[in-house]
N, C-alpha and C. Protein backbone atom coordinates (compact mmCIF):
# COMPACT_ATOMS: atom_id res chain seq x y z
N UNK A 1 60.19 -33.13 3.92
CA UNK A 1 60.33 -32.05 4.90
C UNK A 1 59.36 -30.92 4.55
N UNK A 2 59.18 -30.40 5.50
CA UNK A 2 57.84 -29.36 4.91
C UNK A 2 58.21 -28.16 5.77
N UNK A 3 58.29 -26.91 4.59
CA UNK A 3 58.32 -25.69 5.04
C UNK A 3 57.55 -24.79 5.17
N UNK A 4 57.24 -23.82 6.19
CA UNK A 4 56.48 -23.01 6.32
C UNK A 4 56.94 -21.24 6.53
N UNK A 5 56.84 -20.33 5.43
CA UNK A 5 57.21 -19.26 4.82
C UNK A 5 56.01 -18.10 5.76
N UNK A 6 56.63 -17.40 6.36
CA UNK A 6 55.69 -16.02 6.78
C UNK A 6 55.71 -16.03 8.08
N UNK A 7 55.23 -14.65 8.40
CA UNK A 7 55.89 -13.94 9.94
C UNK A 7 54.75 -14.47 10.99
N UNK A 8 55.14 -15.19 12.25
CA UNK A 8 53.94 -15.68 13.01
C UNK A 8 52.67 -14.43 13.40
N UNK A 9 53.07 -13.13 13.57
CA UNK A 9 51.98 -12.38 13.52
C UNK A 9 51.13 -11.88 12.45
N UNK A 10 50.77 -13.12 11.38
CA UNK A 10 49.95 -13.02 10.32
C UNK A 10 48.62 -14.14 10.37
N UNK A 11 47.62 -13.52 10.40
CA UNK A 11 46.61 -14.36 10.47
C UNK A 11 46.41 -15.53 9.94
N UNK A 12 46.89 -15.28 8.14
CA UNK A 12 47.22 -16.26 6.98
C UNK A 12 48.08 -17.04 7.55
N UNK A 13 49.11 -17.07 7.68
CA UNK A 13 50.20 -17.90 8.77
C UNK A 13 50.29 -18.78 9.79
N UNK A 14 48.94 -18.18 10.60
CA UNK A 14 48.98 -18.63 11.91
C UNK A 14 48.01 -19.80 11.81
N UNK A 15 46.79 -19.46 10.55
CA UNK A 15 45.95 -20.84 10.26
C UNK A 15 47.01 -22.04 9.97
N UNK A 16 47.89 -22.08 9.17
CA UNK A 16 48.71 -22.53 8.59
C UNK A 16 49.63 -23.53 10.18
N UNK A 17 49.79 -22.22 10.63
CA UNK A 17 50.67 -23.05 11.99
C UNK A 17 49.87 -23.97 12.94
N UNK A 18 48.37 -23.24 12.88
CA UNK A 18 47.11 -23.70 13.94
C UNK A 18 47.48 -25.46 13.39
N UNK A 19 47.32 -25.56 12.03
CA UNK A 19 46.90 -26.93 11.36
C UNK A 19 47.98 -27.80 11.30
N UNK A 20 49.14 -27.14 11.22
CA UNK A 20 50.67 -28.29 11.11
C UNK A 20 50.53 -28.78 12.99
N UNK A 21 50.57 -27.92 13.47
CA UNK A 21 50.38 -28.18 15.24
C UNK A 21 49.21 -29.56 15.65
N UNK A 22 48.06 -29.23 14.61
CA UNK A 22 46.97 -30.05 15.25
C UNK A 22 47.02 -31.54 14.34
N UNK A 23 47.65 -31.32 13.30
CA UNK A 23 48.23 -32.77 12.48
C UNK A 23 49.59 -33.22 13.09
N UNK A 24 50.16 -32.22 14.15
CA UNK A 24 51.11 -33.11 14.73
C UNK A 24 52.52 -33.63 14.04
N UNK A 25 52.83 -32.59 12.66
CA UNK A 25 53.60 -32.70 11.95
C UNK A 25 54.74 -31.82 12.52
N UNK A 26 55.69 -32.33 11.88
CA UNK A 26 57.27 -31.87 11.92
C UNK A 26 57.42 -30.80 10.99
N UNK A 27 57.94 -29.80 11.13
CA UNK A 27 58.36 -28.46 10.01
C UNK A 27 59.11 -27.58 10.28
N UNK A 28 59.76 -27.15 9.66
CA UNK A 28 60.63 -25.60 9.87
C UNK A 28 59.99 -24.43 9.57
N UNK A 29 59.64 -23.49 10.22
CA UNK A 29 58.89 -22.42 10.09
C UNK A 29 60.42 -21.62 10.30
N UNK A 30 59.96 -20.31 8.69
CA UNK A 30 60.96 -19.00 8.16
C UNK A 30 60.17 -18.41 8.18
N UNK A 31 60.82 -17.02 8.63
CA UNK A 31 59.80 -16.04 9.46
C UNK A 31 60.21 -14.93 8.01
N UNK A 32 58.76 -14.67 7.38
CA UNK A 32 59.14 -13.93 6.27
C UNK A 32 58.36 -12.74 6.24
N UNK A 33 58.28 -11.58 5.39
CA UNK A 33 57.07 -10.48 5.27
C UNK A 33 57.22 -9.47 6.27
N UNK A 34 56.67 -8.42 6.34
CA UNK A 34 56.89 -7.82 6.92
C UNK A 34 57.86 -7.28 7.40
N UNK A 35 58.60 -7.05 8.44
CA UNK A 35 59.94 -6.48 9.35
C UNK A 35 60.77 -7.56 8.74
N UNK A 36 60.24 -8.99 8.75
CA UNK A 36 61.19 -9.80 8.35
C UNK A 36 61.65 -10.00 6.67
N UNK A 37 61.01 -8.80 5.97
CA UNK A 37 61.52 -9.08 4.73
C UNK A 37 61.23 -10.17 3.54
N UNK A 38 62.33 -10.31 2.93
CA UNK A 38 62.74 -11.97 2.22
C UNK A 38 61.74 -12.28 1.46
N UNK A 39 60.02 -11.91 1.09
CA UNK A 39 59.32 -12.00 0.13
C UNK A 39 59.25 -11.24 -1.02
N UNK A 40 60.32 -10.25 -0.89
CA UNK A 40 60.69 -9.67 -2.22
C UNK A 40 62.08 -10.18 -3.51
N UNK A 41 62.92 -11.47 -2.23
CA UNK A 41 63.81 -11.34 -2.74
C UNK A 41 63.40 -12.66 -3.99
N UNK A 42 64.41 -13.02 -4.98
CA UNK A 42 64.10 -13.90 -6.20
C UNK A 42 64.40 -14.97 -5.99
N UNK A 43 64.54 -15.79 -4.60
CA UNK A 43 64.43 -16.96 -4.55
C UNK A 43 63.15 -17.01 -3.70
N UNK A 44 62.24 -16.11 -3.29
CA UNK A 44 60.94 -16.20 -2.65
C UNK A 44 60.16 -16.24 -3.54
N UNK A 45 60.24 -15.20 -4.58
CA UNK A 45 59.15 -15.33 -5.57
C UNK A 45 59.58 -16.44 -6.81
N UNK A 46 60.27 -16.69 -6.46
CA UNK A 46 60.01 -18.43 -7.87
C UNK A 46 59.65 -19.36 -6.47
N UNK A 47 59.11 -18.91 -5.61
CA UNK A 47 58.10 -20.10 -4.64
C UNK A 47 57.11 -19.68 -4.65
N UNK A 48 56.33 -18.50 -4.48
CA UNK A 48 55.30 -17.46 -4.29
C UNK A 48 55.59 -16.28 -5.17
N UNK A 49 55.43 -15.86 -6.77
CA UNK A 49 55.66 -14.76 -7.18
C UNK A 49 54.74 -13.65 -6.90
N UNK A 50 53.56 -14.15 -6.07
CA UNK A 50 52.83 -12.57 -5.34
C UNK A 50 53.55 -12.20 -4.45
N UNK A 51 54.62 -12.53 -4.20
CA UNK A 51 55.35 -11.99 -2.77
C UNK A 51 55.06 -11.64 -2.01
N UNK A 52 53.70 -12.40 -1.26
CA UNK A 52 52.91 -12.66 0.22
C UNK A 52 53.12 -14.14 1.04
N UNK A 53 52.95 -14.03 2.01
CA UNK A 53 52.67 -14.95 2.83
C UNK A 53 51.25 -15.50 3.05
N UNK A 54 50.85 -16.80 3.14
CA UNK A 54 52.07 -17.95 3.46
C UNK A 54 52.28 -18.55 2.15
N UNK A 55 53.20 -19.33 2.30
CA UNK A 55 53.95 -20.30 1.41
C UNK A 55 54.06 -21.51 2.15
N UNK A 56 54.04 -22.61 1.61
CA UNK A 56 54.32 -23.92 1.70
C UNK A 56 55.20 -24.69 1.15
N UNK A 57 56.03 -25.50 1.41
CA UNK A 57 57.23 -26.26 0.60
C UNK A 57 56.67 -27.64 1.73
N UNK A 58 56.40 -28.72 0.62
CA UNK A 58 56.00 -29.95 1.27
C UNK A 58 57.07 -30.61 0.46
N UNK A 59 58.44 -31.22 0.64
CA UNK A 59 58.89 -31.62 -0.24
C UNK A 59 59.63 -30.99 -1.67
N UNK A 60 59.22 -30.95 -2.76
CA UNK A 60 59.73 -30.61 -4.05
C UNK A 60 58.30 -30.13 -4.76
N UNK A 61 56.89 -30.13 -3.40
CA UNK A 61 55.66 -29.61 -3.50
C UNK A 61 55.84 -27.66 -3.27
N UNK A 62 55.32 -27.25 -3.95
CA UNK A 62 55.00 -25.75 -3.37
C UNK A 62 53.91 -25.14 -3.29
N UNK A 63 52.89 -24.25 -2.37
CA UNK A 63 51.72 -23.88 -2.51
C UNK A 63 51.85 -22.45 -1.87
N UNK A 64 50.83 -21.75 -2.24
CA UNK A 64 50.54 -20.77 -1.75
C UNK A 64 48.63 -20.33 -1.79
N UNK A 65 48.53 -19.55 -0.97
CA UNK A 65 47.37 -19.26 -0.28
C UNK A 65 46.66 -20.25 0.28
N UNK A 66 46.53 -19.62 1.82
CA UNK A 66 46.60 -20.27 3.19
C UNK A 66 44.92 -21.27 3.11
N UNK A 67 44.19 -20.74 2.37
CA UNK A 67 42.86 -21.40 2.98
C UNK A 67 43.44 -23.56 1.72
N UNK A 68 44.05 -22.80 0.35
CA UNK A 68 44.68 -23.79 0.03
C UNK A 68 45.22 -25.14 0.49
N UNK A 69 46.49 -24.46 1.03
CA UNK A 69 47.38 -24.77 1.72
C UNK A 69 46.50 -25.67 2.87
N UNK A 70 45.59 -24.97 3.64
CA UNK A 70 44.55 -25.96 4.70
C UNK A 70 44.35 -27.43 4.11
N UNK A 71 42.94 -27.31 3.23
CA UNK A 71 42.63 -28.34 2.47
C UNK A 71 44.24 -29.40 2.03
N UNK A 72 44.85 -28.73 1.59
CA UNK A 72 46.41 -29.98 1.33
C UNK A 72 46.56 -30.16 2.36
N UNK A 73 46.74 -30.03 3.43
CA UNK A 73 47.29 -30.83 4.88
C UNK A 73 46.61 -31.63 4.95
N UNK A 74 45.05 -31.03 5.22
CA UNK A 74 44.38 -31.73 5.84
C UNK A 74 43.72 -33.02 4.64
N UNK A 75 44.21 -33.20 3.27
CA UNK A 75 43.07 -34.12 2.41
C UNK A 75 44.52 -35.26 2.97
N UNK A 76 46.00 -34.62 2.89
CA UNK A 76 47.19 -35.29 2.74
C UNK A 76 47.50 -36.30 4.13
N UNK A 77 47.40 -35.06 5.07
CA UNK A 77 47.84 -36.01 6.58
C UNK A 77 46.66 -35.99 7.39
N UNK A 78 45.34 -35.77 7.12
CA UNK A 78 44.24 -35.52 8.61
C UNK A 78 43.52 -36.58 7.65
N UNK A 79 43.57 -37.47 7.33
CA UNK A 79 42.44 -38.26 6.78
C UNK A 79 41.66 -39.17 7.91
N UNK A 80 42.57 -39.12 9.15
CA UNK A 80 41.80 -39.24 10.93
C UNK A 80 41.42 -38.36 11.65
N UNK A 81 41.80 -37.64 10.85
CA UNK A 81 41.05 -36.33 11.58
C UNK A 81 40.08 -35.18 11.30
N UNK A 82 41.37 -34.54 10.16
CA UNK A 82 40.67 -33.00 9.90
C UNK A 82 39.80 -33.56 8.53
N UNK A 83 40.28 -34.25 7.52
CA UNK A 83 39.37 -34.91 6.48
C UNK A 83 38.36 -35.23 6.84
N UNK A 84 37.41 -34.37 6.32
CA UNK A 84 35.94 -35.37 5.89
C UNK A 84 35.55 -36.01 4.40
N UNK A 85 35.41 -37.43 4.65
CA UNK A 85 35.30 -38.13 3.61
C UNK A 85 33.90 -38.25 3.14
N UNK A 86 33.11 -37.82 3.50
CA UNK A 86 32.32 -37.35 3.09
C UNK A 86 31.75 -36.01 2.26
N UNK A 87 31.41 -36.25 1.25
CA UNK A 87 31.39 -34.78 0.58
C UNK A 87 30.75 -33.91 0.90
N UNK A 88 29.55 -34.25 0.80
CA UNK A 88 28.76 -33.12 1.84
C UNK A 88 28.90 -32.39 3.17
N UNK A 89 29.29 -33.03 3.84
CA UNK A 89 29.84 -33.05 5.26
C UNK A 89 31.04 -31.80 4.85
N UNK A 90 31.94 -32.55 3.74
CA UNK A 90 32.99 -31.75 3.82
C UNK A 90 32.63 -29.83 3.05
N UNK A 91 31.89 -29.93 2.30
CA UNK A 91 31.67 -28.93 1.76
C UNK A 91 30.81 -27.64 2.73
N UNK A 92 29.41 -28.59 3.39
CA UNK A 92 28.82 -27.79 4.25
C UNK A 92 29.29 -27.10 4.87
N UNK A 93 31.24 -27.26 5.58
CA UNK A 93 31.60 -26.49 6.22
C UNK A 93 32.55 -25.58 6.19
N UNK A 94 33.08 -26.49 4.82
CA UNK A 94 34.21 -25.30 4.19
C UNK A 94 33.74 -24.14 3.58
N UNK A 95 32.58 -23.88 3.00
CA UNK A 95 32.04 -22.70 2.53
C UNK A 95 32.12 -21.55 3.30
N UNK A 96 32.31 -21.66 4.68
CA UNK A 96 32.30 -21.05 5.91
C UNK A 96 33.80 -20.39 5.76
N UNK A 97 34.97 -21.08 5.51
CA UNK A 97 36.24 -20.97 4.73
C UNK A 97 36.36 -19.94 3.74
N UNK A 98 35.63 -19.89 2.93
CA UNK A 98 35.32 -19.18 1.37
C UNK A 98 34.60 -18.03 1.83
N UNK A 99 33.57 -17.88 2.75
CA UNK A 99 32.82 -17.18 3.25
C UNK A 99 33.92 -16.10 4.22
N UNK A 100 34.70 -16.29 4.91
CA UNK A 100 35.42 -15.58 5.15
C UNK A 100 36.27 -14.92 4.60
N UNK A 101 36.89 -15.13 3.22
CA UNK A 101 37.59 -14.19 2.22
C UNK A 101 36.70 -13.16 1.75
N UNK A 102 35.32 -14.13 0.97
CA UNK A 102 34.53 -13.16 0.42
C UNK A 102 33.47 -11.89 1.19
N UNK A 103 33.62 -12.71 2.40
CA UNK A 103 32.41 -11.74 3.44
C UNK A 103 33.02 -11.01 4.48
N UNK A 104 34.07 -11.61 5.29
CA UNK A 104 34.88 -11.33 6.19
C UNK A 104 36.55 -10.16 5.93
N UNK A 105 36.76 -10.62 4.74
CA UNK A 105 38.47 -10.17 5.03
C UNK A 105 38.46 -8.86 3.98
N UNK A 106 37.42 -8.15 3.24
CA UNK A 106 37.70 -6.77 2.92
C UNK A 106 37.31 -5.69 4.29
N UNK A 107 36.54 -6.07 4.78
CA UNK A 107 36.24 -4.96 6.16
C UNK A 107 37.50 -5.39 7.19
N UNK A 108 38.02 -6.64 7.20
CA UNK A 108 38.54 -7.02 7.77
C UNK A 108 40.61 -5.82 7.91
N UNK A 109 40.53 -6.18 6.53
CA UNK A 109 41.62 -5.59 6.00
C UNK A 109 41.79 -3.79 6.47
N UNK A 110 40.64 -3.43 6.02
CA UNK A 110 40.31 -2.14 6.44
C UNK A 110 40.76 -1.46 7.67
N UNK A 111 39.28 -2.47 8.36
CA UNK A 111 40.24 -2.27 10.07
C UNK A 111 41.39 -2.41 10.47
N UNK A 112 41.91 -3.39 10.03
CA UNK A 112 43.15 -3.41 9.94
C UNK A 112 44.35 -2.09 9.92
N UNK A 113 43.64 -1.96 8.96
CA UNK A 113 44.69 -0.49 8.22
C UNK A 113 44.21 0.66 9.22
N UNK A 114 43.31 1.06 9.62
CA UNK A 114 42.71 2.60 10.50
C UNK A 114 42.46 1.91 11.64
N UNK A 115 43.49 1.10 12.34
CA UNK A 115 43.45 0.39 13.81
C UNK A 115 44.66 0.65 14.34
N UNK A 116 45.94 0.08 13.47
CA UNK A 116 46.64 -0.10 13.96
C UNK A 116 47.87 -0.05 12.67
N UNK A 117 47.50 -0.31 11.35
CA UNK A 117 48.71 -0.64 10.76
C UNK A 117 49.32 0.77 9.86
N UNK A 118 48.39 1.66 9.74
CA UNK A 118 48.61 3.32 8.92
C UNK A 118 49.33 3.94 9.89
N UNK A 119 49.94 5.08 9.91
CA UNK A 119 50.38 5.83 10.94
C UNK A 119 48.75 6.43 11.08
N UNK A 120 49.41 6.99 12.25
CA UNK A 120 48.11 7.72 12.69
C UNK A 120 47.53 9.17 11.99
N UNK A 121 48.26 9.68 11.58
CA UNK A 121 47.59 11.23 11.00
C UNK A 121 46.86 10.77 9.88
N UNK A 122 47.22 8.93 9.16
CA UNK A 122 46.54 8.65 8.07
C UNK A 122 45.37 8.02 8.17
N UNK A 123 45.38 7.65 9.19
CA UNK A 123 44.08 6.84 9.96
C UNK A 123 42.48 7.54 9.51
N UNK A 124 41.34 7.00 9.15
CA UNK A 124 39.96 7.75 8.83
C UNK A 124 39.13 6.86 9.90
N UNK A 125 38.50 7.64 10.84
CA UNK A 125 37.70 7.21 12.00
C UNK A 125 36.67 6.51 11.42
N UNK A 126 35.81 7.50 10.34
CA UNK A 126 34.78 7.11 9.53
C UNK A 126 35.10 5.50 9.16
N UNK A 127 36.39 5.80 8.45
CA UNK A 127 36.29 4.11 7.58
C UNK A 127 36.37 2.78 8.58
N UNK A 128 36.58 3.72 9.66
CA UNK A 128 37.16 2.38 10.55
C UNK A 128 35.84 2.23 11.07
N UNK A 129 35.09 3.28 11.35
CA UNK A 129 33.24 3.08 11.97
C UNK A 129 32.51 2.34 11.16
N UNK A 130 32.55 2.46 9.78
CA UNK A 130 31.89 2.15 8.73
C UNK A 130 32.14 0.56 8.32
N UNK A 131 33.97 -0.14 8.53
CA UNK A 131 33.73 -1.33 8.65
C UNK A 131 33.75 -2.11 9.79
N UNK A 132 33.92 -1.76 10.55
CA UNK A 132 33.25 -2.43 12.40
C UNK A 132 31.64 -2.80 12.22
N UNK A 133 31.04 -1.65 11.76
CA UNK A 133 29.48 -2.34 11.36
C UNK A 133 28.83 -3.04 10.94
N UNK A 134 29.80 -2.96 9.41
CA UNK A 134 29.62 -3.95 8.27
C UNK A 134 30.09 -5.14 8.95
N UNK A 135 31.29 -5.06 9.26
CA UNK A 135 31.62 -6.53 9.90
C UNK A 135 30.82 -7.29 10.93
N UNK A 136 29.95 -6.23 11.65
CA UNK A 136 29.04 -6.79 12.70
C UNK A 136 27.81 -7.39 12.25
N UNK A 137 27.44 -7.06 11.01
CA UNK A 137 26.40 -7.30 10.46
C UNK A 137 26.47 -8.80 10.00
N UNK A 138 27.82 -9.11 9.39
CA UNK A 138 28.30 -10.41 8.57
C UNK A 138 28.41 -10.79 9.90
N UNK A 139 28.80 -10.96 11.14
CA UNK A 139 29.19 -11.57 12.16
C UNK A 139 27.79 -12.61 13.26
N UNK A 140 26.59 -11.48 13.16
CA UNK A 140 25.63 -11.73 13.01
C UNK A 140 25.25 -13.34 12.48
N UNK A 141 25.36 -13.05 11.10
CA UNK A 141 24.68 -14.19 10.60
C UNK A 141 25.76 -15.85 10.62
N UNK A 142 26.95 -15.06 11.63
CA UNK A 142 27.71 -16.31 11.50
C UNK A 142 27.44 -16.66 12.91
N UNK A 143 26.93 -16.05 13.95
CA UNK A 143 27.11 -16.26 15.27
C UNK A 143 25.46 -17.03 15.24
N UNK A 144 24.20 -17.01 14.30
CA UNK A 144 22.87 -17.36 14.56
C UNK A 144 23.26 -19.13 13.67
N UNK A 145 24.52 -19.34 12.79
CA UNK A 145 24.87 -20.26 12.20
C UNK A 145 25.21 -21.16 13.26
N UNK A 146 26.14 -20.62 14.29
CA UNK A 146 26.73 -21.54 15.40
C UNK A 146 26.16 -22.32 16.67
N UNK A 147 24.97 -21.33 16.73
CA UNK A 147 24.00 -21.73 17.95
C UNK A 147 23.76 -23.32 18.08
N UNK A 148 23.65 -23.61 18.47
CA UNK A 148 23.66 -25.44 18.84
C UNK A 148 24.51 -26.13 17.92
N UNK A 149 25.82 -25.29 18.19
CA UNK A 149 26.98 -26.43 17.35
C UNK A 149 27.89 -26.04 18.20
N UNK A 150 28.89 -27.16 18.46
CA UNK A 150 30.03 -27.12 18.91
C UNK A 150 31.39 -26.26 17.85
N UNK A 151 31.02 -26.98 16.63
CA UNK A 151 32.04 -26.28 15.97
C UNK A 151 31.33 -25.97 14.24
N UNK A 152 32.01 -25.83 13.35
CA UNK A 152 30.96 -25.40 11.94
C UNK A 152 30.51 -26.41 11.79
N UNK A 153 31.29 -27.62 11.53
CA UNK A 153 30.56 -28.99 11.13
C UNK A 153 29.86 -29.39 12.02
N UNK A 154 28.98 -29.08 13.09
CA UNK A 154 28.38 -29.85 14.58
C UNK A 154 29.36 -30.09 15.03
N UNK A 155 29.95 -31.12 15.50
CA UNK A 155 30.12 -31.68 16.81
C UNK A 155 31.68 -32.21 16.16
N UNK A 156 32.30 -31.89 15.33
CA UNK A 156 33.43 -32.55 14.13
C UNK A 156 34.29 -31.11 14.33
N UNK A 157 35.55 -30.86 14.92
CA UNK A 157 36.57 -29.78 14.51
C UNK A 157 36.89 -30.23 13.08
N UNK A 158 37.49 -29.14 12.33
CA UNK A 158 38.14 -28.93 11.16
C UNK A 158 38.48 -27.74 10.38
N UNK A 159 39.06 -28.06 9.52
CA UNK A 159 39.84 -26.98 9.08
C UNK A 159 39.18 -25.51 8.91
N UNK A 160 37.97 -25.61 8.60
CA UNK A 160 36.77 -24.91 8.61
C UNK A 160 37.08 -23.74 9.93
N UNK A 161 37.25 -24.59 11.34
CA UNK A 161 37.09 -23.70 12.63
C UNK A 161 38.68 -23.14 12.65
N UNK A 162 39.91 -23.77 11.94
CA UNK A 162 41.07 -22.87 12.12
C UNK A 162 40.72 -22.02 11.20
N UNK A 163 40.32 -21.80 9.88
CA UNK A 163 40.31 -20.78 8.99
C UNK A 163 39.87 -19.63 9.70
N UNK A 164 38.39 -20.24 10.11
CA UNK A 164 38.06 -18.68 10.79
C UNK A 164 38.18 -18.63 12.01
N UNK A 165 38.24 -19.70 12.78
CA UNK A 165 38.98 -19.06 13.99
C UNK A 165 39.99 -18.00 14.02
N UNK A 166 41.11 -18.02 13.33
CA UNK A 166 42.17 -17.21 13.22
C UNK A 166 41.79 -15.97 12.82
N UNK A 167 40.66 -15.81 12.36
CA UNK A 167 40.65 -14.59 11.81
C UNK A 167 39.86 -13.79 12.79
N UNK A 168 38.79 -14.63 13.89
CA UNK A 168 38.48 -14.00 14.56
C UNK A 168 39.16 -14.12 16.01
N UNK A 169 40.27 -14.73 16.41
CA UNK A 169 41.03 -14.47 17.03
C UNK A 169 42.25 -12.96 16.88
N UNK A 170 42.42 -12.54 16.02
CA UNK A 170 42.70 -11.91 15.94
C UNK A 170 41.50 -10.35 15.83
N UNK A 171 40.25 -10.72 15.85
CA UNK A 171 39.31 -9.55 15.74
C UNK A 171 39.50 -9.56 17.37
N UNK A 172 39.10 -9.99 18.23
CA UNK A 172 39.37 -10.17 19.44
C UNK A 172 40.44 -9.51 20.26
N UNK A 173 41.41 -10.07 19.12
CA UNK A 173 42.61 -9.27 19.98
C UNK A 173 42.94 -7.82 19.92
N UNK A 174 42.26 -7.52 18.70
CA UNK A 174 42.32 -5.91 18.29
C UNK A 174 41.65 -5.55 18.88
N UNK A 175 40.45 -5.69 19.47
CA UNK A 175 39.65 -4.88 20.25
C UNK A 175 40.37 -4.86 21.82
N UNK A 176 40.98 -6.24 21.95
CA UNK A 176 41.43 -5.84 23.74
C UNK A 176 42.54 -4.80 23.42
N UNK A 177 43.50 -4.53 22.08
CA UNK A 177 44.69 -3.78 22.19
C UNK A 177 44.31 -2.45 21.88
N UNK A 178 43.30 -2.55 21.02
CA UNK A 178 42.91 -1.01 20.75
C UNK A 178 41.86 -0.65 21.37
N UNK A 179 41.09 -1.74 21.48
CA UNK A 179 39.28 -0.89 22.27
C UNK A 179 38.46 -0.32 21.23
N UNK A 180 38.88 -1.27 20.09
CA UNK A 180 37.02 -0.91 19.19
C UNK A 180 36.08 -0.91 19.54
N UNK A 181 35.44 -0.56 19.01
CA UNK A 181 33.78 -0.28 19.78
C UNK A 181 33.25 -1.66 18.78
N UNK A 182 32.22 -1.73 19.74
CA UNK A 182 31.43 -3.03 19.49
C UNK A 182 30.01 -2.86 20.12
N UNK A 183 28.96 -2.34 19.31
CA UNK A 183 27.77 -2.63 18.95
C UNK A 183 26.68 -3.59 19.29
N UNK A 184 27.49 -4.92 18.75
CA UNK A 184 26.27 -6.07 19.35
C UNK A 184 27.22 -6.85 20.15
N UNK A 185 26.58 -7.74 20.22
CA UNK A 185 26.83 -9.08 21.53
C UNK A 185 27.28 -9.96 20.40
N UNK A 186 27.88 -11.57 20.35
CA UNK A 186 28.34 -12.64 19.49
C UNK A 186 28.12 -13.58 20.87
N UNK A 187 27.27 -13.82 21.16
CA UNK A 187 27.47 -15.26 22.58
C UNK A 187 28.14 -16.58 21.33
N UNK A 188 27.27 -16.44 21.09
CA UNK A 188 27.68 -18.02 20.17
C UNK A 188 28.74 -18.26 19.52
N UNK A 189 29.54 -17.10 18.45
CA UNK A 189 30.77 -16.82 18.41
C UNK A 189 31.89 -16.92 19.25
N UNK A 190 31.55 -16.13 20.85
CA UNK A 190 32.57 -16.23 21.56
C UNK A 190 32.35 -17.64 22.27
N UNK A 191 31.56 -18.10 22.42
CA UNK A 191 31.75 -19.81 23.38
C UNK A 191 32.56 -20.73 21.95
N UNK A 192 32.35 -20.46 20.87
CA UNK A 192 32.87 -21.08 20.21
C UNK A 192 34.32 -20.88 20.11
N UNK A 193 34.88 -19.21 20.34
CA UNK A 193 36.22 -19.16 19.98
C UNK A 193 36.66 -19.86 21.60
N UNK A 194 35.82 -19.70 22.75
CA UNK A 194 36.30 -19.88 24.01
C UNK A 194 37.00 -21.59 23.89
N UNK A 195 35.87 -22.56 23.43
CA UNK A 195 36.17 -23.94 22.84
C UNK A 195 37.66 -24.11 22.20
N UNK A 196 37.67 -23.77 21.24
CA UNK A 196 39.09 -23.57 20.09
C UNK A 196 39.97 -23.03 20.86
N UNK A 197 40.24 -22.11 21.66
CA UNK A 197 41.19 -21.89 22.43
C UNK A 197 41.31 -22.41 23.49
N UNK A 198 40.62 -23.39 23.82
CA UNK A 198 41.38 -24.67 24.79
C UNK A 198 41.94 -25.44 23.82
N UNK A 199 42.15 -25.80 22.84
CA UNK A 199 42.77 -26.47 21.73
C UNK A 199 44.44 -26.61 22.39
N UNK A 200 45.53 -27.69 22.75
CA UNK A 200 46.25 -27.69 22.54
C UNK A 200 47.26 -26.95 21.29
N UNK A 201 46.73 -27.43 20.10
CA UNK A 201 47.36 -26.62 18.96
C UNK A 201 47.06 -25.27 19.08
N UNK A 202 45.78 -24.50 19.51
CA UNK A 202 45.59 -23.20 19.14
C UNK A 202 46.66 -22.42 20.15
N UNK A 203 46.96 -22.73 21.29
CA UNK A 203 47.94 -22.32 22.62
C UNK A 203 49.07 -22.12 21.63
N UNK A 204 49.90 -23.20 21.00
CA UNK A 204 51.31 -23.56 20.68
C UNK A 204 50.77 -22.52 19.62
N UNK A 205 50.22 -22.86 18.50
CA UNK A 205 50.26 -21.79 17.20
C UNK A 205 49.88 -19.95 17.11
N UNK A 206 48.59 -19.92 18.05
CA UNK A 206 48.60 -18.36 18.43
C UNK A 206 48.90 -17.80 19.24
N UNK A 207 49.09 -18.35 20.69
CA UNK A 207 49.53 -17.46 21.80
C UNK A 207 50.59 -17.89 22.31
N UNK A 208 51.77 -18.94 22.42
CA UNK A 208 52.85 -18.73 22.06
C UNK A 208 53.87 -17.92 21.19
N UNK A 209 53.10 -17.25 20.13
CA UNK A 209 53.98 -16.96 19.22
C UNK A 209 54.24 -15.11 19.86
């Protein structure tokens, strides 16, 4: 039986849900973190002792952190699908994966915080100007990456396009709720997120929830 730990309005989470949906697996999703609590209490952290989301329970298996957690689904149950058995193949596109923690999710976080998640008198316009840019800059070199590809790997979905899909599904959505300002254009970015969100799974895992 396989469990899935953290609140559906978490990006980390929602990769997590994108991928159980598109492997077509059975699970119980517990809505944890945030409003919902329960990652502080001491039967959460002897599963996850950072007391974040997500968490995984595959069995008498436990994991935590979501880009993780990807790769185990997908080496475990997508070996028709989301697996590439090929190494190269598989690496060329997961870096894109890695590339989004290290390039993507500190500006990311930021905005985050002076968008929507600080109260407002704590909010800094500056910091929020300062990483919208930065982020546009990294966005850039991911949108000149995509140009004559269907998805990161060419023409192959995988875990690669939920990692960062999700993350830029949710950049997306902050701008329609708040109205960030936005600088440059992403064509290639957005036909790509336009793709992924015809996804059966991406419907059920992000915009259902």
């Amino acid at each position: 039986m396989i469990t899935l730990w953290g609140r559906s309005n978490s990006t980390n989470v929602r990769k997590i849900l994108w991928c159980l949906h598109e492997l077509g697996l059975s699970f119980e999703h517990i809505q944890a973190g945030g409003a919902f609590a329960i990652v502080n209490t001491a039967e959460y952290l002897q599963l996850n002792p950072n007391g974040l989301v997500s968490c995984l329970q595959d069995s008498d298996f436990t994991l935590w952190e979501s880009h993780t957690i990807l790769r185990y689904l997908a080496e475990k149950y997508g070996k028709n699908s989301l697996f590439f058995a090929d190494i190269s193949q598989r690496y060329d596109a997961e870096k894109w994966m890695d590339w989004c923690i290290s390039s993507i999710s500190p500006m990311f976080k930021t905005i985050m915080l002076h968008a929507m998640k600080l109260p407002v008198e704590h909010r800094n316009p500056a910091l929020l100007s300062q990483a919208i840019h930065e982020l546009e800059v990294k966005l850039m070199v991911f949108d000149q990456y995509l140009r004559q590809r269907c998805f990161i790997a060419g023409e192959h979905f995988s875990i690669s396009d939920i990692a960062a899909g999700s993350y830029f599904y949710t950049w997306k959505t902050l701008h329609l709720h708040h109205q960030l300002e936005q600088k440059n254009d992403f064509p290639s970015l957005d036909a790509w997120l336009e793709r992924l969100s015809k996804r059966p799974a991406f419907q059920t895992a992000l915009l259902s929830q």
